[in-house]
N, C-alpha and C. Protein backbone atom coordinates (compact mmCIF):
# COMPACT_ATOMS: atom_id res chain seq x y z
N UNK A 1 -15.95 29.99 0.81
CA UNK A 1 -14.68 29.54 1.34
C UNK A 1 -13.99 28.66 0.31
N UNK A 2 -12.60 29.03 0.01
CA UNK A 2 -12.03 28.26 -0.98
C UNK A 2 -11.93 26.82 -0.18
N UNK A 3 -11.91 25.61 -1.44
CA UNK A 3 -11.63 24.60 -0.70
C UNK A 3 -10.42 24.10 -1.30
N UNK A 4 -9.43 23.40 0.04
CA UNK A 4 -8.28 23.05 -0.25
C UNK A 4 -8.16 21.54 -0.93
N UNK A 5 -6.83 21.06 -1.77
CA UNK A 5 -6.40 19.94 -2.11
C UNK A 5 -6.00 18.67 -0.97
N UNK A 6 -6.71 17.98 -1.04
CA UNK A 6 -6.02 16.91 0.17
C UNK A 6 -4.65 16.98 0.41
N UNK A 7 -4.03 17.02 -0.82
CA UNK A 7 -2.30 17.35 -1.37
C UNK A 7 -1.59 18.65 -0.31
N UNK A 8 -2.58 19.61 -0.39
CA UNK A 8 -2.41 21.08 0.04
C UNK A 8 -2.19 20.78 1.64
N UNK A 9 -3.70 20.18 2.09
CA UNK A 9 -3.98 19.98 3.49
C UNK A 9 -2.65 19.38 4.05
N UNK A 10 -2.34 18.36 3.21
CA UNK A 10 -1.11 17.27 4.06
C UNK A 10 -0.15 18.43 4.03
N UNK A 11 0.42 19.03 2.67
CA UNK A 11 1.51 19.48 3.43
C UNK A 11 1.48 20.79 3.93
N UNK A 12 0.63 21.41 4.14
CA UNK A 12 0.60 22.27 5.57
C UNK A 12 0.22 21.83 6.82
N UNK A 13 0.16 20.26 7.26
CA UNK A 13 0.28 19.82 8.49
C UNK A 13 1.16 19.99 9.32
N UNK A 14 1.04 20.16 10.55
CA UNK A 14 2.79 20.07 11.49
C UNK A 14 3.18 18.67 11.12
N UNK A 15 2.58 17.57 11.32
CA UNK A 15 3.61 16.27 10.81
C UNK A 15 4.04 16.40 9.98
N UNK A 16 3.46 16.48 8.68
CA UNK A 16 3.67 16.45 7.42
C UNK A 16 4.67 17.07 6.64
N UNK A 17 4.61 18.52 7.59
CA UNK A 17 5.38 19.87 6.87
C UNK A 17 6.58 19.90 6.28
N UNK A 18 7.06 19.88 4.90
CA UNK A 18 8.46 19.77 4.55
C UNK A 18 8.52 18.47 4.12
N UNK A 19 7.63 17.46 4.03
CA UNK A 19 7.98 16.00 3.37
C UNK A 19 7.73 16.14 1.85
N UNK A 20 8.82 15.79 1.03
CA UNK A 20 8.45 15.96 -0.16
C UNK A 20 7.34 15.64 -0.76
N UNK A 21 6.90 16.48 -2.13
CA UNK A 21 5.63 16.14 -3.09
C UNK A 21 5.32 14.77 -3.42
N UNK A 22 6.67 14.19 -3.71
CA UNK A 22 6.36 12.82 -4.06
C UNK A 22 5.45 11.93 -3.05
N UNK A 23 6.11 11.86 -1.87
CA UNK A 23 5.89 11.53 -0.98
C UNK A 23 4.11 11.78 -0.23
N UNK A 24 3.96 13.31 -0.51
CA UNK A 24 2.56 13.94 -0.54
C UNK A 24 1.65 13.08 -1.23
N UNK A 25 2.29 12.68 -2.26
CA UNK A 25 1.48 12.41 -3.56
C UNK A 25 0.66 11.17 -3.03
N UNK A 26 1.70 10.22 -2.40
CA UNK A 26 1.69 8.45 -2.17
C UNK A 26 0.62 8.91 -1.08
N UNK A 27 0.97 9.54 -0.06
CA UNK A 27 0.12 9.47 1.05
C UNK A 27 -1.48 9.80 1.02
N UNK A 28 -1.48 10.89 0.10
CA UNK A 28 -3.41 11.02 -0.57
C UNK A 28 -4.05 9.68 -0.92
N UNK A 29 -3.37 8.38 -1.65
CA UNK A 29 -3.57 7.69 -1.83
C UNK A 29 -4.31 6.75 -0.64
N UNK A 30 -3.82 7.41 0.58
CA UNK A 30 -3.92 6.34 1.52
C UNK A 30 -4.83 6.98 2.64
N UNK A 31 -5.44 7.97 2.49
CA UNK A 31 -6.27 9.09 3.18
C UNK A 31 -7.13 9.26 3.11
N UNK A 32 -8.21 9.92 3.73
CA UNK A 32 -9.74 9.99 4.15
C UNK A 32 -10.07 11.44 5.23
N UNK A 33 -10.87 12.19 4.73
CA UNK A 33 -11.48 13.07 5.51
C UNK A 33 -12.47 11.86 6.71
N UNK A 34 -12.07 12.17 7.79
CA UNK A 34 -13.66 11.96 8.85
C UNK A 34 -13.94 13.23 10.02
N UNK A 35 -15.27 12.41 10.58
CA UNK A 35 -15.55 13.18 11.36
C UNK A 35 -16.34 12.35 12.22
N UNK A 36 -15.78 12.79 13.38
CA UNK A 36 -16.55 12.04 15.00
C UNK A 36 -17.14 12.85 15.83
N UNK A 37 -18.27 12.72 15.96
CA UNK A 37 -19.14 13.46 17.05
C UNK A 37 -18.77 12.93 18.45
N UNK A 38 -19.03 14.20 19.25
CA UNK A 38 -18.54 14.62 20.91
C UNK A 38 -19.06 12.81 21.30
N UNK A 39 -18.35 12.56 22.45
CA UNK A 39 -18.32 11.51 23.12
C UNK A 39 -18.28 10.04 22.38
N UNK A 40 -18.22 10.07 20.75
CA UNK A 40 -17.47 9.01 20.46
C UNK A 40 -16.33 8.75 20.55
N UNK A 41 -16.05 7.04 20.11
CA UNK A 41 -14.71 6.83 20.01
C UNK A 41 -14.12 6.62 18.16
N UNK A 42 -13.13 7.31 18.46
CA UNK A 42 -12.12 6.85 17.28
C UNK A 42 -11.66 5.39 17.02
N UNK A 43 -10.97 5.05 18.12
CA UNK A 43 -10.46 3.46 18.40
C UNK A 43 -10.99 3.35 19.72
N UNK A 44 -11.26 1.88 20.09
CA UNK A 44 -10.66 1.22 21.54
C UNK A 44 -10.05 0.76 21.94
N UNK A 45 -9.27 0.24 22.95
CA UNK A 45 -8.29 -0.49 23.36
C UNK A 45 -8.42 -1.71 22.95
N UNK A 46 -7.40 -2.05 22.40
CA UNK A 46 -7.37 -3.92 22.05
C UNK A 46 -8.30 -4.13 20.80
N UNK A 47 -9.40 -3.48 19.84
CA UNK A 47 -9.43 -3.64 18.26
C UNK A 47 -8.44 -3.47 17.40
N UNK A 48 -8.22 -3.65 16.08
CA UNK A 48 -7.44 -3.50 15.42
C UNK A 48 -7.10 -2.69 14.92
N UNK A 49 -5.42 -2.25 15.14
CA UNK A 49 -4.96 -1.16 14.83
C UNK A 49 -4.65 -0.61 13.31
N UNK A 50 -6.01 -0.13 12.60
CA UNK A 50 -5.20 -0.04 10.94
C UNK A 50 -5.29 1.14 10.65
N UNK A 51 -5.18 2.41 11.33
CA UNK A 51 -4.90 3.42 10.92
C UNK A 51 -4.74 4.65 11.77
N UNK A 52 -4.30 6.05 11.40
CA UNK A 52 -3.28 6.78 12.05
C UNK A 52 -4.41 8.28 11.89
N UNK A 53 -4.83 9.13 12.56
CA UNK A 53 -4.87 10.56 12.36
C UNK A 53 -4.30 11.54 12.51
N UNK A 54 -4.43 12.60 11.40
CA UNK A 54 -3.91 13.98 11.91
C UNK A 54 -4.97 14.94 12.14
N UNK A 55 -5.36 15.71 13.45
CA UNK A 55 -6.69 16.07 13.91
C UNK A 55 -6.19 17.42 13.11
N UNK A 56 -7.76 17.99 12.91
CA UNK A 56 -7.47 19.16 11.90
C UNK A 56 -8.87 20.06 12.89
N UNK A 57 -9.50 19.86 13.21
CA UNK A 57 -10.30 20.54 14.42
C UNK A 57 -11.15 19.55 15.18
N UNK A 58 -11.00 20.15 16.31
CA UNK A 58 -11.42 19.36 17.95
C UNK A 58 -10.75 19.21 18.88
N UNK A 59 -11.06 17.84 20.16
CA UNK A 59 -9.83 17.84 20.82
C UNK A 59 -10.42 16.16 20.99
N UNK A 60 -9.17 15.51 21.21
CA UNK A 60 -9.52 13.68 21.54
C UNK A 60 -8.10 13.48 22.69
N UNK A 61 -9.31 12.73 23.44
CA UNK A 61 -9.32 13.08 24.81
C UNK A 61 -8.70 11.23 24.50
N UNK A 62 -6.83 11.07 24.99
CA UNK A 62 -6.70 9.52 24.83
C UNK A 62 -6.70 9.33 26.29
N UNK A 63 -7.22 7.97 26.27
CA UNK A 63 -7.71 7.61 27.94
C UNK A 63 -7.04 6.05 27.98
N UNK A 64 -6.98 5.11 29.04
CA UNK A 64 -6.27 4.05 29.27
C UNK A 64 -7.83 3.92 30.57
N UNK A 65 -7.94 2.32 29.65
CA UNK A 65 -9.06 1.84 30.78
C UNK A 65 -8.56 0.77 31.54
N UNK A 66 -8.48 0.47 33.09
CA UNK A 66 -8.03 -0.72 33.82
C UNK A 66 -9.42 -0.71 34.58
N UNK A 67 -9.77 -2.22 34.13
CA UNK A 67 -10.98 -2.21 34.93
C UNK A 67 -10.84 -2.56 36.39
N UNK A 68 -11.18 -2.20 37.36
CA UNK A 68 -12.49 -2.23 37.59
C UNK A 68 -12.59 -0.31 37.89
N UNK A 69 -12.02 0.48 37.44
CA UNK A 69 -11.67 2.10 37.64
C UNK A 69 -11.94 2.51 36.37
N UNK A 70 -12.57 3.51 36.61
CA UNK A 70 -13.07 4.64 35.47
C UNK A 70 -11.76 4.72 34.66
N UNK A 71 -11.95 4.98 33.33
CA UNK A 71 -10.82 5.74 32.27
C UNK A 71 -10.05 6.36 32.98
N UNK A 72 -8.83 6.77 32.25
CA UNK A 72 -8.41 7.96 32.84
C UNK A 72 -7.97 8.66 31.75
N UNK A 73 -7.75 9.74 31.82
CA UNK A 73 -7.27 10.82 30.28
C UNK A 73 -5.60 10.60 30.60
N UNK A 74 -5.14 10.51 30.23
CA UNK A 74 -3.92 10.59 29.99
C UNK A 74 -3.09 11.71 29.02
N UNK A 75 -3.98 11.85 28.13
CA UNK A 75 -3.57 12.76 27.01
C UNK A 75 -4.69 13.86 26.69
N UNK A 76 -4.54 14.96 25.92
CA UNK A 76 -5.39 15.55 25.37
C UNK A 76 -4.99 16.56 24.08
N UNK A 77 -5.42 15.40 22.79
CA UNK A 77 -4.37 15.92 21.51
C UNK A 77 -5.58 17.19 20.79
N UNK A 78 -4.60 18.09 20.34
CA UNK A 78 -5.66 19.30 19.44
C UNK A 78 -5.58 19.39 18.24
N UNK A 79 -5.90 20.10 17.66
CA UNK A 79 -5.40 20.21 16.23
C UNK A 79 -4.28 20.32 15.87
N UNK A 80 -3.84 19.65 15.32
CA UNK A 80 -2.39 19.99 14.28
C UNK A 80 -1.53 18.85 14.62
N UNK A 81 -2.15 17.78 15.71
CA UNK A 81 -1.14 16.84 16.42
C UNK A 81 -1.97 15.60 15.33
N UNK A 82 -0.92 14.93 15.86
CA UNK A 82 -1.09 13.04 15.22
C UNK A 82 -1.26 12.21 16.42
N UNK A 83 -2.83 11.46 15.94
CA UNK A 83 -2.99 10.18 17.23
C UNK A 83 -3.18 9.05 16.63
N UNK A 84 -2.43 8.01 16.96
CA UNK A 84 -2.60 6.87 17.20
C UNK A 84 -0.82 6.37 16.18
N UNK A 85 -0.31 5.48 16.73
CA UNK A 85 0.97 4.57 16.16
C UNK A 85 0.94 3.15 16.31
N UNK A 86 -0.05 2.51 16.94
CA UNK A 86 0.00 1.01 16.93
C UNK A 86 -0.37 0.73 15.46
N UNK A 87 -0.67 1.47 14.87
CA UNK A 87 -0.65 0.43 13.56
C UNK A 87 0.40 0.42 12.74
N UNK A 88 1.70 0.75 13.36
CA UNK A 88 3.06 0.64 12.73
C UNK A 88 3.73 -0.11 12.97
N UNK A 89 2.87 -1.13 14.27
CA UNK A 89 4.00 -1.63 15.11
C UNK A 89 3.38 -3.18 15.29
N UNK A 90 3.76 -4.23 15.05
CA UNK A 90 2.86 -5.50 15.09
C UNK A 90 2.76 -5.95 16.79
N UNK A 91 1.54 -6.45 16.95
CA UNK A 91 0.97 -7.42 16.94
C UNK A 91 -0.92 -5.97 16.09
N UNK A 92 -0.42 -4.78 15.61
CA UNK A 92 -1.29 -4.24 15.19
C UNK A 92 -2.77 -3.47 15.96
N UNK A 93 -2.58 -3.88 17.30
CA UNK A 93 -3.52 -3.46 18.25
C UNK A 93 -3.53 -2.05 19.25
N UNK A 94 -4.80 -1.77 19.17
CA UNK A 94 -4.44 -0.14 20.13
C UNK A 94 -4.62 -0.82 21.51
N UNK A 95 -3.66 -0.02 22.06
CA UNK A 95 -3.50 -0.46 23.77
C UNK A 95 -4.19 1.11 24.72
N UNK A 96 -4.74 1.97 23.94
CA UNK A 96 -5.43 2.93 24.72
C UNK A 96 -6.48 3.21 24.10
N UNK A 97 -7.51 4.08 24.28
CA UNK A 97 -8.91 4.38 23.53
C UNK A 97 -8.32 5.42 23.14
N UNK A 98 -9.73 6.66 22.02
CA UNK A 98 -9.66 8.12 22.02
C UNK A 98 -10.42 7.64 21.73
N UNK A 99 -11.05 9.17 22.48
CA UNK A 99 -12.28 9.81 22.36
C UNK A 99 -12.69 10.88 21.83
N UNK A 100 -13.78 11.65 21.09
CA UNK A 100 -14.14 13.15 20.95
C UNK A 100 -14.66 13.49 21.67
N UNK A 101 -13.64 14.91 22.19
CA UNK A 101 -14.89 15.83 23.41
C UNK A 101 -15.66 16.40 22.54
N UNK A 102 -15.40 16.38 21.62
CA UNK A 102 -16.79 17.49 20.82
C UNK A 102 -16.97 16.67 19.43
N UNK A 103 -17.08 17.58 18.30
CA UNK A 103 -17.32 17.65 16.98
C UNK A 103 -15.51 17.37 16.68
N UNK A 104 -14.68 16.10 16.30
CA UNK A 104 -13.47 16.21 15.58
C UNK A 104 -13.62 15.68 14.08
N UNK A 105 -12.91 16.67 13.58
CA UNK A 105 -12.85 16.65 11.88
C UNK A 105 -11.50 16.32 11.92
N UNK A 106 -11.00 15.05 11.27
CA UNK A 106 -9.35 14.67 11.15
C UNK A 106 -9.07 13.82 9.73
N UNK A 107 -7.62 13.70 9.10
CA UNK A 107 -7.89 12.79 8.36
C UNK A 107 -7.26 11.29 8.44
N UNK A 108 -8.13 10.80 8.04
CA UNK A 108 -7.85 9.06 8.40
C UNK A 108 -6.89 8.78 7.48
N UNK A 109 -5.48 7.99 7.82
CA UNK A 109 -4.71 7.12 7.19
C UNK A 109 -4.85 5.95 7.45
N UNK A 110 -5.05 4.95 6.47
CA UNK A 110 -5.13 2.87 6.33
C UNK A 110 -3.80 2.89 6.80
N UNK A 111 -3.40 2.41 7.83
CA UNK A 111 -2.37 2.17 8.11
C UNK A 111 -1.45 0.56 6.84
N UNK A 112 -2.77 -0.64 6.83
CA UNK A 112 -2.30 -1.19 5.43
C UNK A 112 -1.96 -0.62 3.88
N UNK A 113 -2.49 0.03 3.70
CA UNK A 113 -1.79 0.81 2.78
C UNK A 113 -0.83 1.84 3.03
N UNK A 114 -0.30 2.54 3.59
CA UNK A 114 1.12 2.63 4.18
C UNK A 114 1.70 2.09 4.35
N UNK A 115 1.36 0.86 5.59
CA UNK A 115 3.06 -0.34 5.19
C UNK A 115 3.44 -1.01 3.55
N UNK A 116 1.89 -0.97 3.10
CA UNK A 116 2.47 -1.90 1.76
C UNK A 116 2.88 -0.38 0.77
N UNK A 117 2.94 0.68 1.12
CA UNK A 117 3.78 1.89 0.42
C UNK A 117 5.23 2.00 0.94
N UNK A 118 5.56 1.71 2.49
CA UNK A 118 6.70 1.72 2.88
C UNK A 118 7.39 0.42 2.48
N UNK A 119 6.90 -0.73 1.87
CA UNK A 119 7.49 -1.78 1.66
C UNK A 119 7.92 -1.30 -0.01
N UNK A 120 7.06 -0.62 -0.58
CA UNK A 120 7.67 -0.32 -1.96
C UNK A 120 8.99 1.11 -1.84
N UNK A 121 8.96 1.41 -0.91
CA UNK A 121 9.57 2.86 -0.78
C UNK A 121 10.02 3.08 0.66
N UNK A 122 11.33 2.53 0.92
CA UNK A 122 12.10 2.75 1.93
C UNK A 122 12.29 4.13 3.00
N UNK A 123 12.49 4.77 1.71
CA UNK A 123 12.71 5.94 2.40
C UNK A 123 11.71 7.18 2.69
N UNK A 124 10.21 6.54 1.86
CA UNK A 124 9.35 6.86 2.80
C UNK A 124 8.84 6.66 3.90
N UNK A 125 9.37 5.13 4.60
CA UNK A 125 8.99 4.46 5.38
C UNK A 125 9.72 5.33 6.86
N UNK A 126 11.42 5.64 6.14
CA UNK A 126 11.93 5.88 6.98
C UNK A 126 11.45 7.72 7.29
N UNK A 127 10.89 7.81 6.58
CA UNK A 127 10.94 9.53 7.17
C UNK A 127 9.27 9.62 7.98
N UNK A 128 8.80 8.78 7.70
CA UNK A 128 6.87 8.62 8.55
C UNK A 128 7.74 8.33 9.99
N UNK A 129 8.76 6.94 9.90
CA UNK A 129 8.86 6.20 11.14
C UNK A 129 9.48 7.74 12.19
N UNK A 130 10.64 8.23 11.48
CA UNK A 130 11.31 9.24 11.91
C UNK A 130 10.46 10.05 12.94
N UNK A 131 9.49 11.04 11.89
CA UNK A 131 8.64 11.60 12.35
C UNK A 131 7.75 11.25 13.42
N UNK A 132 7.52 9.95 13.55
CA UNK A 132 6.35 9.39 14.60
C UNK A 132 7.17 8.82 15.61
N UNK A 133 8.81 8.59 15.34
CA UNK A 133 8.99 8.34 16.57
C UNK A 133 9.70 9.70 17.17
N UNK A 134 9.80 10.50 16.86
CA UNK A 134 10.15 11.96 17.80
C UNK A 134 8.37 12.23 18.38
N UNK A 135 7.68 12.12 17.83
CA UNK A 135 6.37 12.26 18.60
C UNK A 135 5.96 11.15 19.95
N UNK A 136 6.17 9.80 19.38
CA UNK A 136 6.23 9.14 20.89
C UNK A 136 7.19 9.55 21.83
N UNK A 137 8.23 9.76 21.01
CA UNK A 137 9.22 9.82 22.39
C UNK A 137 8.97 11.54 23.31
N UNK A 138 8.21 12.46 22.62
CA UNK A 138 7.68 13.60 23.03
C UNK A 138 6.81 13.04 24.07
N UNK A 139 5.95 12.27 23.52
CA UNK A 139 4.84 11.97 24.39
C UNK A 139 4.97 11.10 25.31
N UNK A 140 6.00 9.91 25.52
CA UNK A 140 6.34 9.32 26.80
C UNK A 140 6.78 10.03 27.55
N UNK A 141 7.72 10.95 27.14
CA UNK A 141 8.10 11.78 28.04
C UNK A 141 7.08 12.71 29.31
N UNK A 142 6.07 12.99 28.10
CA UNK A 142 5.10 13.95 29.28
C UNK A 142 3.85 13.47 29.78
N UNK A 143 4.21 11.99 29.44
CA UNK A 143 3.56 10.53 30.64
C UNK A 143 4.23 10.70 31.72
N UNK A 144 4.93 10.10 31.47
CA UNK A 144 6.54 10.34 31.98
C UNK A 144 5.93 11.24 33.51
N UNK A 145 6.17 12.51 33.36
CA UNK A 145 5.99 13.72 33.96
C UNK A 145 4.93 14.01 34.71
N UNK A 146 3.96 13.34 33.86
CA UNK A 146 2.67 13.30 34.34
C UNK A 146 2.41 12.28 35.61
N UNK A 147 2.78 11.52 35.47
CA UNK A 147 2.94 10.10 36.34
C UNK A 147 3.84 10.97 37.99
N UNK A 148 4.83 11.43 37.55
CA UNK A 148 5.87 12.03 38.52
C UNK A 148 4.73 13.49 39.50
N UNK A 149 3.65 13.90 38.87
CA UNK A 149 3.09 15.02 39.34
C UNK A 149 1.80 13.97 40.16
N UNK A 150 1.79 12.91 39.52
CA UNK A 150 0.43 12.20 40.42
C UNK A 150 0.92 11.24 41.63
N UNK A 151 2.38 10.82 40.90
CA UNK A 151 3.17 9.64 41.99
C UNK A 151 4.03 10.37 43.33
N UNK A 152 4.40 11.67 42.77
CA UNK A 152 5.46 11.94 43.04
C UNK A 152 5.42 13.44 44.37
């Protein structure tokens, strides 16, 4: 099996797709292959938020814990999607978990090294923020919806 360029991988991502080379270039800098076995967590709620994935196979199951009640799934991201944005946004903390239902292979972005790339480079800053906020606002929405099918 040929193996691909980290360079390659990013920009055949759905986030990624169409962001210039340059831009490609900065972001390898700030990247990491991982991998989480079934029923770990990626993040938890309320540790520190320093970095962003784009899942490349599996599924992570994001859940919201209120104690004294079991998790609940709220989400369920697959390949080709992007999880997690609190580390774009200060006070820097995740306010939901993810989990792996199985074997996820994704790659890790330092969210500190991205802001201190968007502080050198504006208009990379502005085309990540762009991008991630048409994805929240995708995804409140089908909270949103979701809430209306359990409340409603």
């Amino acid at each position: 099996m040929e193996k691909k360029s980290l360079k390659s991988v990013l920009a055949n991502h759905a986030v990624l797709k169409g962001l210039p080379a340059p831009y490609l270039e900065l972001l390898t800098g700030c990247a990491k292959n991982t991998r989480t076995e079934a029923g770990e967590f990626l993040f938890k709620a309320g540790e520190n938020a320093d970095r962003f994935y784009l899942i490349r196979q599996g599924r992570v199951a994001v859940e919201l814990h209120a104690k004294p009640h079991k998790p609940v799934i709220i989400q369920t991201l697959e390949p080709g999607e992007m999880l997690g944005w609190s580390w774009l946004i200060p006070p820097y903390r995740w306010h939901l978990s993810a989990r792996a239902e199985g074997p996820v292979v994704a790659l890790s972005f330092d969210g500190k090294c991205l802001r201190g790339k968007f502080a050198k480079d504006a208009k990379l800053g502005y085309e990540l923020y762009r991008r991630f906020a048409l994805i929240m606002s995708r995804r409140l929405e089908e909270t949103f919806l979701q809430m209306l099918g359990i409340c409603g």
